[in-house]
Protein backbone atom coordinates (compact mmCIF):
# COMPACT_ATOMS: atom_id res chain seq x y z
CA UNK A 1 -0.09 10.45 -25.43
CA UNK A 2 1.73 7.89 -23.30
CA UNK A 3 0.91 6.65 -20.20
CA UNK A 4 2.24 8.41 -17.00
CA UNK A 5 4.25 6.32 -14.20
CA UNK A 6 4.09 8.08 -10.98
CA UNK A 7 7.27 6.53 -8.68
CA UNK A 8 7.18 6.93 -4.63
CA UNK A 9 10.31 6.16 -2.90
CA UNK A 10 9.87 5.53 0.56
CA UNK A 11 12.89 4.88 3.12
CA UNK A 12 12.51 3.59 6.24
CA UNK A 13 14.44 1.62 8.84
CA UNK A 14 14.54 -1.77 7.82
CA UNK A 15 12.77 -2.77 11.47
CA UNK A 16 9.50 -1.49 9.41
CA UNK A 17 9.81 -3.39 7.06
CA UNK A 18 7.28 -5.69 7.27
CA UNK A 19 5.11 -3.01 8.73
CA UNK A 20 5.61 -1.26 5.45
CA UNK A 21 4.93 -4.42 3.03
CA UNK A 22 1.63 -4.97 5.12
CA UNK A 23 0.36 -1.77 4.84
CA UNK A 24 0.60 -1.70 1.13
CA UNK A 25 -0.76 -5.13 0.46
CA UNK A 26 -3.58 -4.99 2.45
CA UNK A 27 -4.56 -1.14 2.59
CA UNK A 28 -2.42 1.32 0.34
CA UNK A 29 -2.07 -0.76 -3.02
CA UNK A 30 -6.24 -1.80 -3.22
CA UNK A 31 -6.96 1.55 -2.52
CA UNK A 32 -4.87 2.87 -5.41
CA UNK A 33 -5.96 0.31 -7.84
CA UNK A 34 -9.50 1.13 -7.45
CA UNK A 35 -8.84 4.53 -8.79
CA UNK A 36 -10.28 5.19 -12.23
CA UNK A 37 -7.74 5.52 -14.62
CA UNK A 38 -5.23 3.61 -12.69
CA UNK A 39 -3.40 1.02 -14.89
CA UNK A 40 -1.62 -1.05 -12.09
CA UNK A 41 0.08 -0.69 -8.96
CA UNK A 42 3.25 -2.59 -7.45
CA UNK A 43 5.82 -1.94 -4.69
CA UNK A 44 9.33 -2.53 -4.64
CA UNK A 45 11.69 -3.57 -2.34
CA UNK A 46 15.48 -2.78 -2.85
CA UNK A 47 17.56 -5.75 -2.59
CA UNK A 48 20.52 -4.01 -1.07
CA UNK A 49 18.76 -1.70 1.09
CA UNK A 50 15.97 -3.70 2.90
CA UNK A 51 14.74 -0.36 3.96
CA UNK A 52 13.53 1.03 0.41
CA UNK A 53 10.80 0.78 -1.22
CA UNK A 54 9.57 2.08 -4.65
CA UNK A 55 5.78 2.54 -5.22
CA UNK A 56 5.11 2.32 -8.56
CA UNK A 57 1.66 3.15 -10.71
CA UNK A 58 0.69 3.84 -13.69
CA UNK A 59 -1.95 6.16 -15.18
CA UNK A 60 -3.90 6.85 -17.59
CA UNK A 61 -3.05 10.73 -17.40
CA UNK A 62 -2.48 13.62 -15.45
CA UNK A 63 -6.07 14.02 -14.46
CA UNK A 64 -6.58 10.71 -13.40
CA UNK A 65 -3.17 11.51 -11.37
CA UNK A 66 -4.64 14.67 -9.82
CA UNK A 67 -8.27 13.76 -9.27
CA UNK A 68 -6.34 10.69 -7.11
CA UNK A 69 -4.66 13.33 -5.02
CA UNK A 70 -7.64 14.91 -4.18
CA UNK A 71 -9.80 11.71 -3.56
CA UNK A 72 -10.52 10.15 -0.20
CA UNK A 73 -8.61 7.46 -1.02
CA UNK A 74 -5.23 9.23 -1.05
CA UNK A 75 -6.75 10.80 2.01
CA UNK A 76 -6.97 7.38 4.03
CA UNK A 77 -3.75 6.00 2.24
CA UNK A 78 -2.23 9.29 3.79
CA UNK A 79 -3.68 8.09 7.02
CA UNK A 80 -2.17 4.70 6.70
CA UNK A 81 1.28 5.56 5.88
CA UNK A 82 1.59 8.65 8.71
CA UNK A 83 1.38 5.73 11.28
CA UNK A 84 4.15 3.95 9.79
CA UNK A 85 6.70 6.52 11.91
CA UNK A 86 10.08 6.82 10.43
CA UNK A 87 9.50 6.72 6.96
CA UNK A 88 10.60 9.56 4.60
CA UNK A 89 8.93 9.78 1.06
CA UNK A 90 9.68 11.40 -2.81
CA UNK A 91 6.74 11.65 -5.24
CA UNK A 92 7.82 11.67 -9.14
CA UNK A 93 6.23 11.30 -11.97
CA UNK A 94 7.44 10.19 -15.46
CA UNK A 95 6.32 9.33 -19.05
CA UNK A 96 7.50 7.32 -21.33
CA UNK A 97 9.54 8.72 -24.21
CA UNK A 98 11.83 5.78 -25.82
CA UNK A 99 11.09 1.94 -25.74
């Protein structure tokens, strides 16, 4: 079985921008990456829409996924990213299947 990537888009206006970057460098990403079967962790910033980003992590599986979303760490990077106002997100998750 493959490893799983789990993508978050996040938009926001582009005056959060650094707001957003910060956030993930110094709280959101090491929180993530601690996780057990979390492979790695970047974020993404859209070149022609300063105001996107793309989360993306990979897992070992679906249960490392889902005991994530239930860990007080998703809790407190919840807790992080509600006080960056303004920002919409989409969680998706895909494997690998050609490559």
């Amino acid at each position: 079985m493959s490893n799983i990537l789990r993508f978050i888009v996040v938009k926001a206006s582009p005056e959060k921008a650094a707001e957003i970057e910060r956030l993930w460098k110094q709280e959101c990403g090491p929180l993530m990456i601690k996780r057990p079967g979390c492979l790695r962790e970047e974020l993404l910033r859209c070149r022609e829409d300063p105001g996107e980003y793309i989360s993306v992590s990979e897992w070992e599986s679906q249960q490392a996924i889902d005991a994530y979303r239930t860990s007080p760490e998703h809790e407190e990077i919840k807790r992080h990213t509600r006080g960056a106002t303004g920002m919409a997100a989409t969680v998706k998750t895909y494997e690998l299947v050609g490559g």
